[in-house]
Protein backbone atom coordinates (compact mmCIF):
# COMPACT_ATOMS: atom_id res chain seq x y z
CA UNK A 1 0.00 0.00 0.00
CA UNK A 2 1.55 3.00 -0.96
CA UNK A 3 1.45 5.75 1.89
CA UNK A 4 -0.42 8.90 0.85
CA UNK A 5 -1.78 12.27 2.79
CA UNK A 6 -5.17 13.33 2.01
CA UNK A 7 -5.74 10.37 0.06
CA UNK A 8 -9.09 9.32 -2.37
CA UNK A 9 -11.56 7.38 0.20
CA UNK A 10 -13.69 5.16 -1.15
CA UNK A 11 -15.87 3.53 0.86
CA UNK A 12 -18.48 -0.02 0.03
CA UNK A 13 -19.91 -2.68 1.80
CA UNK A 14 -20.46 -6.22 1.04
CA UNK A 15 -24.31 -5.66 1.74
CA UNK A 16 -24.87 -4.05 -1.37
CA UNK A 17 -24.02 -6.84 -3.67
CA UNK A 18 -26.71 -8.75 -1.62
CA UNK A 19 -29.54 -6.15 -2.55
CA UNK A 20 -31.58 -8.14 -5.72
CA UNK A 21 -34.23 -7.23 -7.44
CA UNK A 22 -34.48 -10.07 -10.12
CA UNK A 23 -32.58 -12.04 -12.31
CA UNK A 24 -32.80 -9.43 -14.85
CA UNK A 25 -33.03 -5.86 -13.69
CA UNK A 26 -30.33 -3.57 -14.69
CA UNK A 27 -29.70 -2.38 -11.72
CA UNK A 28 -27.77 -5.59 -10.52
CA UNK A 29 -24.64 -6.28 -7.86
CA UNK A 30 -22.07 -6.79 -10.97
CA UNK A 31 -21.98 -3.35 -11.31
CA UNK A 32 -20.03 -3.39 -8.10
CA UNK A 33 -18.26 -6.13 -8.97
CA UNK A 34 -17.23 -4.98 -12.33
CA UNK A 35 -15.98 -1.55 -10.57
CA UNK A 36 -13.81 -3.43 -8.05
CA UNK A 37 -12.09 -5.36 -10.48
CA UNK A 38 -11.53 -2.38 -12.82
CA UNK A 39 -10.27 -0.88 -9.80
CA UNK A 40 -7.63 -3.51 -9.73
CA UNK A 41 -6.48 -4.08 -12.80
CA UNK A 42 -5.65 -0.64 -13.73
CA UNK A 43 -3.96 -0.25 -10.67
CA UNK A 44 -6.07 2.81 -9.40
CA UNK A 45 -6.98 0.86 -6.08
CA UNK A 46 -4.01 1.30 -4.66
CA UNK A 47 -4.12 4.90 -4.44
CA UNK A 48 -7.70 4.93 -2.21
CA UNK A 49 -8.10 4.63 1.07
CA UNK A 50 -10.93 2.19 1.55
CA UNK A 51 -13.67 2.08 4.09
CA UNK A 52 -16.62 0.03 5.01
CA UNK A 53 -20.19 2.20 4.90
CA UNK A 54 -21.98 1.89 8.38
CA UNK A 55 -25.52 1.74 8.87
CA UNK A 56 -27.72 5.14 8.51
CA UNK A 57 -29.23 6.00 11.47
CA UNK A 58 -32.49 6.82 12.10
CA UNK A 59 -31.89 10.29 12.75
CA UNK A 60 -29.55 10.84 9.60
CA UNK A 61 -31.99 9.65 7.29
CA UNK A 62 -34.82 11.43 9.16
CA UNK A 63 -32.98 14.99 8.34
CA UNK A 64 -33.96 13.83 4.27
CA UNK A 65 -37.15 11.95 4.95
CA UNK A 66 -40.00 11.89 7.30
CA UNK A 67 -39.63 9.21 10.03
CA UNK A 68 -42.78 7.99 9.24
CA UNK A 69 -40.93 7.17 5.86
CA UNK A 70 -38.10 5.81 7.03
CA UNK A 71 -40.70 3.20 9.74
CA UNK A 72 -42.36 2.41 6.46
CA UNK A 73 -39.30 1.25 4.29
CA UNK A 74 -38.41 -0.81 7.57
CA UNK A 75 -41.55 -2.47 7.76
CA UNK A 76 -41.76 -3.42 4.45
CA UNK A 77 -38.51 -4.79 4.47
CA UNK A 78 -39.06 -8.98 3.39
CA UNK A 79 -37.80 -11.65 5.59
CA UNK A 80 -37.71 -13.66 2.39
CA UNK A 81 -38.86 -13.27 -1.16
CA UNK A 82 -38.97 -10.03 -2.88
CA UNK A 83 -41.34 -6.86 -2.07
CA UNK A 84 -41.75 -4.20 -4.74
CA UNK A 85 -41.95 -0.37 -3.65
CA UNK A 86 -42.93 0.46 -7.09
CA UNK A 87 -42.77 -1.21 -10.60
CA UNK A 88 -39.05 -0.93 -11.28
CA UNK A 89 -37.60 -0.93 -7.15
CA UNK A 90 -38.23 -3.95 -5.14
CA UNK A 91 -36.70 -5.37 -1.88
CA UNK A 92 -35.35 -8.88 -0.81
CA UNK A 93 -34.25 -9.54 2.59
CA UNK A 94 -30.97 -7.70 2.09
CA UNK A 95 -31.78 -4.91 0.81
CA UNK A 96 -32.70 -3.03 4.12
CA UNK A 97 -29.18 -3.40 4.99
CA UNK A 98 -27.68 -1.76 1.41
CA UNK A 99 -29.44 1.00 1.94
CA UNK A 100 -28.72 1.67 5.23
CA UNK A 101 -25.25 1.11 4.20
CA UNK A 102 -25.35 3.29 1.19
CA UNK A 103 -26.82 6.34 3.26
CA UNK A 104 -24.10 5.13 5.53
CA UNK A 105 -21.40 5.55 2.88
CA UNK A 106 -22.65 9.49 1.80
CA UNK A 107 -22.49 10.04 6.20
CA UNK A 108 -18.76 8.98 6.40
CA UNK A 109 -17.98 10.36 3.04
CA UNK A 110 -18.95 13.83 3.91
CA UNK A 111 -17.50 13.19 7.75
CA UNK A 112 -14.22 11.71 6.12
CA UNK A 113 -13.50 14.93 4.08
CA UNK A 114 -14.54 17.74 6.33
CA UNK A 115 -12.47 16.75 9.23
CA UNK A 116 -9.98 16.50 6.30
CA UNK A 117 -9.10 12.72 6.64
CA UNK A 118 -9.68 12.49 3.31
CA UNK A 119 -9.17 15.22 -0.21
CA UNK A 120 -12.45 13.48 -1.32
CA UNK A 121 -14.80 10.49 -1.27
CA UNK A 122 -16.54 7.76 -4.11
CA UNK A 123 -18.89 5.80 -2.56
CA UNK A 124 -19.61 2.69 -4.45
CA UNK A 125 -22.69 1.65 -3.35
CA UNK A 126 -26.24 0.34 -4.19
CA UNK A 127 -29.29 1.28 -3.86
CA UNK A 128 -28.68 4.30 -5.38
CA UNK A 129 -30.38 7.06 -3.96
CA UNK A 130 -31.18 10.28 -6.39
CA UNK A 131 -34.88 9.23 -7.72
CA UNK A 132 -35.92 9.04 -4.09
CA UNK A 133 -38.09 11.67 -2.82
CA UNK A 134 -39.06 13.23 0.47
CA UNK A 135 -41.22 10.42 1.17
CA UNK A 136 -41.63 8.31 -2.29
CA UNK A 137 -38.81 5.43 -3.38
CA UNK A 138 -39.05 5.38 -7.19
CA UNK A 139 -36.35 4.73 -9.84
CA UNK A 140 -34.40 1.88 -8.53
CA UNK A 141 -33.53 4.40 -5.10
CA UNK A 142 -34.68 4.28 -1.06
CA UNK A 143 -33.30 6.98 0.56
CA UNK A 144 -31.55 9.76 -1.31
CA UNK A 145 -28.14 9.36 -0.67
CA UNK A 146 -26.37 12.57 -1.84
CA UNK A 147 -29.43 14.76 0.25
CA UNK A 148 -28.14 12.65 3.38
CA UNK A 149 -24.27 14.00 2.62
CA UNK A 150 -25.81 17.38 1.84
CA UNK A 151 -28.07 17.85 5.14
CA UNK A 152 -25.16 16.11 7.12
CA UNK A 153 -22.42 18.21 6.28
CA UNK A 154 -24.57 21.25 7.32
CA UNK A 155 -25.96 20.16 10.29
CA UNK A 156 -23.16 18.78 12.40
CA UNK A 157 -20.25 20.50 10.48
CA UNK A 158 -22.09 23.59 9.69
CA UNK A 159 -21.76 24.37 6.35
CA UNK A 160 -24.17 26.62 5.08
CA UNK A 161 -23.96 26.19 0.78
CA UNK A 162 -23.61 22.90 -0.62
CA UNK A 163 -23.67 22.11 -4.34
CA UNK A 164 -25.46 18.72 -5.85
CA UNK A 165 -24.04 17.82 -9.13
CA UNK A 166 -25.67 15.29 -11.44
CA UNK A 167 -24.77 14.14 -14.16
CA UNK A 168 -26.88 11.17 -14.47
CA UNK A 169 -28.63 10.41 -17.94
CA UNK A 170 -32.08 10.43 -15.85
CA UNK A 171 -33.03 13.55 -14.18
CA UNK A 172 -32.80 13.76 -10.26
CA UNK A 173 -36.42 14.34 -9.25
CA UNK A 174 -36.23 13.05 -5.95
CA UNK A 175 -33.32 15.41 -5.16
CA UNK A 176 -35.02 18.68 -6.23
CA UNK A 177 -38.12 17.39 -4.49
CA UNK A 178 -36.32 17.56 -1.65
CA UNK A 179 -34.15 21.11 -2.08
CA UNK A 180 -36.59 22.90 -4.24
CA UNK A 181 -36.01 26.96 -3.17
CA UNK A 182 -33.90 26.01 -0.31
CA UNK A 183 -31.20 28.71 -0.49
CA UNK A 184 -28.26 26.99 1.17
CA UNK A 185 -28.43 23.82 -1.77
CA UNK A 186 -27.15 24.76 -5.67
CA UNK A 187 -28.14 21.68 -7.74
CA UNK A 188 -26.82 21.91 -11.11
CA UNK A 189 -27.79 19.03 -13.88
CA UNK A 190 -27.48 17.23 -16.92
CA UNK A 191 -29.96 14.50 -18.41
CA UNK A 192 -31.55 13.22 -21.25
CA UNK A 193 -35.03 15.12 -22.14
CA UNK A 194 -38.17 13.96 -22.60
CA UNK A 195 -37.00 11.07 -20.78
CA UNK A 196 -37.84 9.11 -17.52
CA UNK A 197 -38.79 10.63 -15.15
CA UNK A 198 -39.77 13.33 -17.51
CA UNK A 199 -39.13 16.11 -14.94
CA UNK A 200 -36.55 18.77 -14.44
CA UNK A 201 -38.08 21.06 -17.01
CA UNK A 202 -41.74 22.53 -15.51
CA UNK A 203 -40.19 25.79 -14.31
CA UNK A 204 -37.61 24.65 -12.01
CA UNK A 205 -36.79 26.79 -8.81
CA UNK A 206 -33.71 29.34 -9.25
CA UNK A 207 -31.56 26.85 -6.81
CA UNK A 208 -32.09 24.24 -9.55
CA UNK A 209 -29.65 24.75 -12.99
CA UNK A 210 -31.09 21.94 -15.23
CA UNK A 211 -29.94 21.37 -18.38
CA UNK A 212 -31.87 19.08 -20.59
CA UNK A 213 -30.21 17.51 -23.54
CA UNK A 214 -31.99 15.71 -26.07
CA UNK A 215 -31.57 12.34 -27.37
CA UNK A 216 -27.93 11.73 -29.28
CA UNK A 217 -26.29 14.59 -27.67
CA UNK A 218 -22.57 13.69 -27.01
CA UNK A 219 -19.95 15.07 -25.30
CA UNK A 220 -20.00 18.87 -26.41
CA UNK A 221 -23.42 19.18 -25.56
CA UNK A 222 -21.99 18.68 -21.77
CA UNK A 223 -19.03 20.62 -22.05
CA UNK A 224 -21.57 23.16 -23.57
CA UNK A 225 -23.60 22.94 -20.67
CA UNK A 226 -20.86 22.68 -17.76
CA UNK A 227 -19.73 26.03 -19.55
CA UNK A 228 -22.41 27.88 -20.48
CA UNK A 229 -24.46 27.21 -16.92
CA UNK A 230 -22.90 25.33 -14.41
CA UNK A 231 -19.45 26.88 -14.14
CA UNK A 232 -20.87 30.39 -13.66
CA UNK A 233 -24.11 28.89 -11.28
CA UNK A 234 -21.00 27.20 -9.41
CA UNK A 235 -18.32 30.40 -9.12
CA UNK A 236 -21.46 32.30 -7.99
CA UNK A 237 -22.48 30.00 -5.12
CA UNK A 238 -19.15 29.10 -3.60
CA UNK A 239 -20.15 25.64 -2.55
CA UNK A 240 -18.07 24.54 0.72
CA UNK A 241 -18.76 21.36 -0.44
CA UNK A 242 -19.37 19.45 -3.58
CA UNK A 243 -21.59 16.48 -3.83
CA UNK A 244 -22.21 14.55 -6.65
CA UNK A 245 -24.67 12.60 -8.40
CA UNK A 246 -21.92 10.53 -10.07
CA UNK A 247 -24.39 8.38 -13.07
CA UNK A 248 -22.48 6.82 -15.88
CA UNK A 249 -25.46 5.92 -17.75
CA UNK A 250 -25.40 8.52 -20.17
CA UNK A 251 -22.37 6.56 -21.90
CA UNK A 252 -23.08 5.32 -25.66
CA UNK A 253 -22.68 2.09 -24.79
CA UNK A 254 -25.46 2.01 -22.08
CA UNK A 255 -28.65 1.30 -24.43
CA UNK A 256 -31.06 2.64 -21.10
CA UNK A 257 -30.79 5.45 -22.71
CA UNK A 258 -29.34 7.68 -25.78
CA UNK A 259 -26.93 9.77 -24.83
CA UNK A 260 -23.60 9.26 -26.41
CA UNK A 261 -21.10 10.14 -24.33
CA UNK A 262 -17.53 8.44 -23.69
CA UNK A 263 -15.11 7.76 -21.06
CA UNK A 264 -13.19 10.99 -21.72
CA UNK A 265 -16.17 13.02 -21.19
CA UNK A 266 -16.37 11.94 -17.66
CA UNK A 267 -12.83 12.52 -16.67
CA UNK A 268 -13.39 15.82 -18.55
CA UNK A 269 -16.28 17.07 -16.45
CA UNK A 270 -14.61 15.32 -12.82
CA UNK A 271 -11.88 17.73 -13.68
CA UNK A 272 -14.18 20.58 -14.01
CA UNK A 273 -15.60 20.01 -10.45
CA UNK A 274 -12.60 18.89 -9.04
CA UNK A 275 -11.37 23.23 -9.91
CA UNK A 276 -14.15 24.19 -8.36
CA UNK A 277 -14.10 22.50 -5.16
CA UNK A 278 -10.29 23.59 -5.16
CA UNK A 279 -11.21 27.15 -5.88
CA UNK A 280 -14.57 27.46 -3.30
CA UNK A 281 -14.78 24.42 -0.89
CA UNK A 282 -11.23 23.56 -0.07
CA UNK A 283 -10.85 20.44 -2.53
CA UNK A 284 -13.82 18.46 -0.47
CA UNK A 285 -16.14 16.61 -2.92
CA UNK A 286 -18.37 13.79 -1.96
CA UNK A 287 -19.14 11.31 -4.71
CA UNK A 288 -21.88 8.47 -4.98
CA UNK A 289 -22.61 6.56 -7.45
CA UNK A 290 -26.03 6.56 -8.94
CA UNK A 291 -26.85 5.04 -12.74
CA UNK A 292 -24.59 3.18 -15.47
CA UNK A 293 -26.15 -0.57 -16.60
CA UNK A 294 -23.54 -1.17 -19.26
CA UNK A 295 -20.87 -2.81 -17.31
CA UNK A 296 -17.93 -2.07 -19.67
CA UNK A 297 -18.46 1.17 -19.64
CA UNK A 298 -19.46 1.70 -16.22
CA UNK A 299 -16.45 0.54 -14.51
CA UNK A 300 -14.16 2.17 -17.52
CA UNK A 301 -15.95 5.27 -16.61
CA UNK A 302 -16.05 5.18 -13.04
CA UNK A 303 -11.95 4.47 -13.14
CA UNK A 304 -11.64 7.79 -15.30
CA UNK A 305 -13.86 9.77 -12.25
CA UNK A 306 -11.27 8.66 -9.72
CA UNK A 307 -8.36 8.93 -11.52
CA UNK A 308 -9.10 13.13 -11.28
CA UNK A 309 -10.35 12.62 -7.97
CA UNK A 310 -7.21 10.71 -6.99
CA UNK A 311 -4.85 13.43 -8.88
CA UNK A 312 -3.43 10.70 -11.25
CA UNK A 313 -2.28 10.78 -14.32
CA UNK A 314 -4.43 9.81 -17.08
C-alpha cells in the first residue's frame, strides 16, 4: 500500500451486492463487482483509502425523509422473497441493509472529508439514492443518498452552501423534491429530455440549474452545458462542499438510454468540479454513485472519475 496524505476514500460494503431485485433488472450487484475489479487491474486501487459504509441512522436519514418514511421502508422490508416499492424498485431480505449502508457511505464520506481525513470520497454503493423523494422510493432508489451528505455536512459540520451535481442520464427528481427553493443547496444538472422521469423542465426553482439535452447529444453538448451554466451557477455560489450525483449511464454504450457520451467526457467534467471544489470548498467533494447498466463502460468510466479525484495521471 503506498502511503499517501489526504488520500481518495472510497468507501463499500459487502451488503450491497446482496440487494436483488431479479434475475434481470439492470440495476444488478455486478456493477459493483465490475468496478472493483476495474479498480484492480488498472492499478487505481491502490491509491484509495478504503472504508466500510456503516448503517444510517435513524436520525440521519430522518434529516432527508419523514420518520414515518423511514418506519415504512423498515416495515416493508421482506424476511424472504422479494417486495416491490414500485414497478421498477423492489426489496429482498438484504436490501434493508444496502441502503442503510449506502446512506451510511454518503455520512462517512462527507465526515471523512470535512475533518480533512480524506481530499475526497466515491462511494460505491447500491441502492442508489437520487430518484428518491421526500417520502416516495421510485427509480431503482430508497433513501436519497447525496441529500443525506448534503443535510449532514450542514448540520453537524455547519456548512451553510452545498452544491449537488448530477450528471446522471435520468433527471434527479427526488433530489429537487427535496431542495426545491432552499437557499443553502445549488443543484446543477445534466440528463436526457423527454425522458424518464420526464421532470426537471416545468419551471424549475432558481436553486435548480437543469440542463436538458436531447436524445444523441454527445460530449459537447456537456461541455456546452458545464460552460455555459454550471461553471458560472457554481463560481457564484461558492459551494463549501461538492456532492455529486456521479451516473455513468449517459455513456453510448449504455442502451437505457441515448446519450452518447464516452469515457473521456467523464474525466473531462470530474476535472471541471474537481477546480471548483479547489477554488470554493477547499478540494472536499463527496461522490456516490447513482446510474450506469452497461458494465464495460461503467467501470471504464467510473476508473476515469477517480483517476481526477485521486490526482493521477491519465
Amino acid at each position: 500500500m503506498i502511503e499517501l496524505t489526504m488520500a481518495t476514500a472510497y468507501i463499500s460494503h459487502g451488503d450491497c451486492l446482496k440487494h436483488e431485485m431479479g434475475a434481470y433488472h439492470p440495476e444488478c450487484p455486478a456493477r459493483l463487482s465490475v468496478i472493483n475489479d476495474q479498480l484492480i487491474a488498472t492499478g487505481v486501487s491502490q491509491f484509495l483509502a478504503s472504508y466500510e459504509a456503516p448503517l444510517a441512522t435513524d436520525e440521519q436519514l430522518a434529516r432527508v425523509h419523514p420518520i414515518e418514511y423511514v418506519h415504512a421502508i423498515r416495515e416493508a422490508a421482506p424476511s424472504e422473497g422479494t417486495v416491490h416499492l414500485d414497478p421498477d424498485t423492489a426489496m429482498n431480505p438484504y436490501s434493508l441493509s444496502a441502503a442503510l449502508r449506502a446512506a451510511g457511505a454518503a455520512v462517512l464520506a462527507t465526515d471523512l472529508v470535512m475533518t480533512r481525513k480524506a481530499e475526497n470520497a466515491f462511494c460505491g454503493v447500491r441502492p442508489p439514492g437520487h430518484h428518491a423523494c421526500r417520502a416516495r422510493p421510485m427509480g431503482f432508489c430508497i433513501f436519497n443518498n447525496v441529500a443525506i451528505a448534503a443535510r449532514h455536512a450542514m448540520a453537524v459540520h455547519g456548512i451553510e452552501r452545498v452544491a449537488i451535481v448530477d450528471f446522471d442520464v435520468h433527471h434527479g427528481n427526488g433530489t429537487e423534491d427535496i431542495f426545491e427553493s432552499e437557499p443553502g443547496v445549488l443543484m446543477v444538472s445534466t440528463f436526457q429530455h423527454p425522458f424518464y422521469p420526464y421532470s426537471g423542465t416545468d419551471h424549475p426553482s432558481s436553486n435548480m440549474k437543469n440542463v436538458p439535452l436531447a436524445a444523441g447529444a454527445g460530449g459537447e453538448a456537456l461541455r456546452e452545458a458545464v460552460t455555459r451554466v454550471w461553471r458560472p451557477a457554481l463560481d457564484a455560489f461558492r459551494p463549501e462542499l461538492i456532492v455529486i450525483s456521479a451516473g455513468f449511464d449517459a455513456h453510448i454504450e449504455d442502451d437505457m438510454a441515448m446519450l452518447r457520451f464516452h469515457d473521456a467526457d467523464y474525466r473531462w467534467v470530474t476535472e471541471q468540479l474537481v477546480d471548483v471544489a479547489a477554488r470554493h470548498a477547499k478540494g472536499r467533494i463527496v461522490s456516490m454513485l447513482e446510474g450506469g447498466y452497461a458494465l464495460d463502460a461503467l467501470a471504464r468510466s467510473v476508473v476515469q472519475h477517480l483517476r481526477v479525484l485521486a490526482g493521477l495521471n491519465a
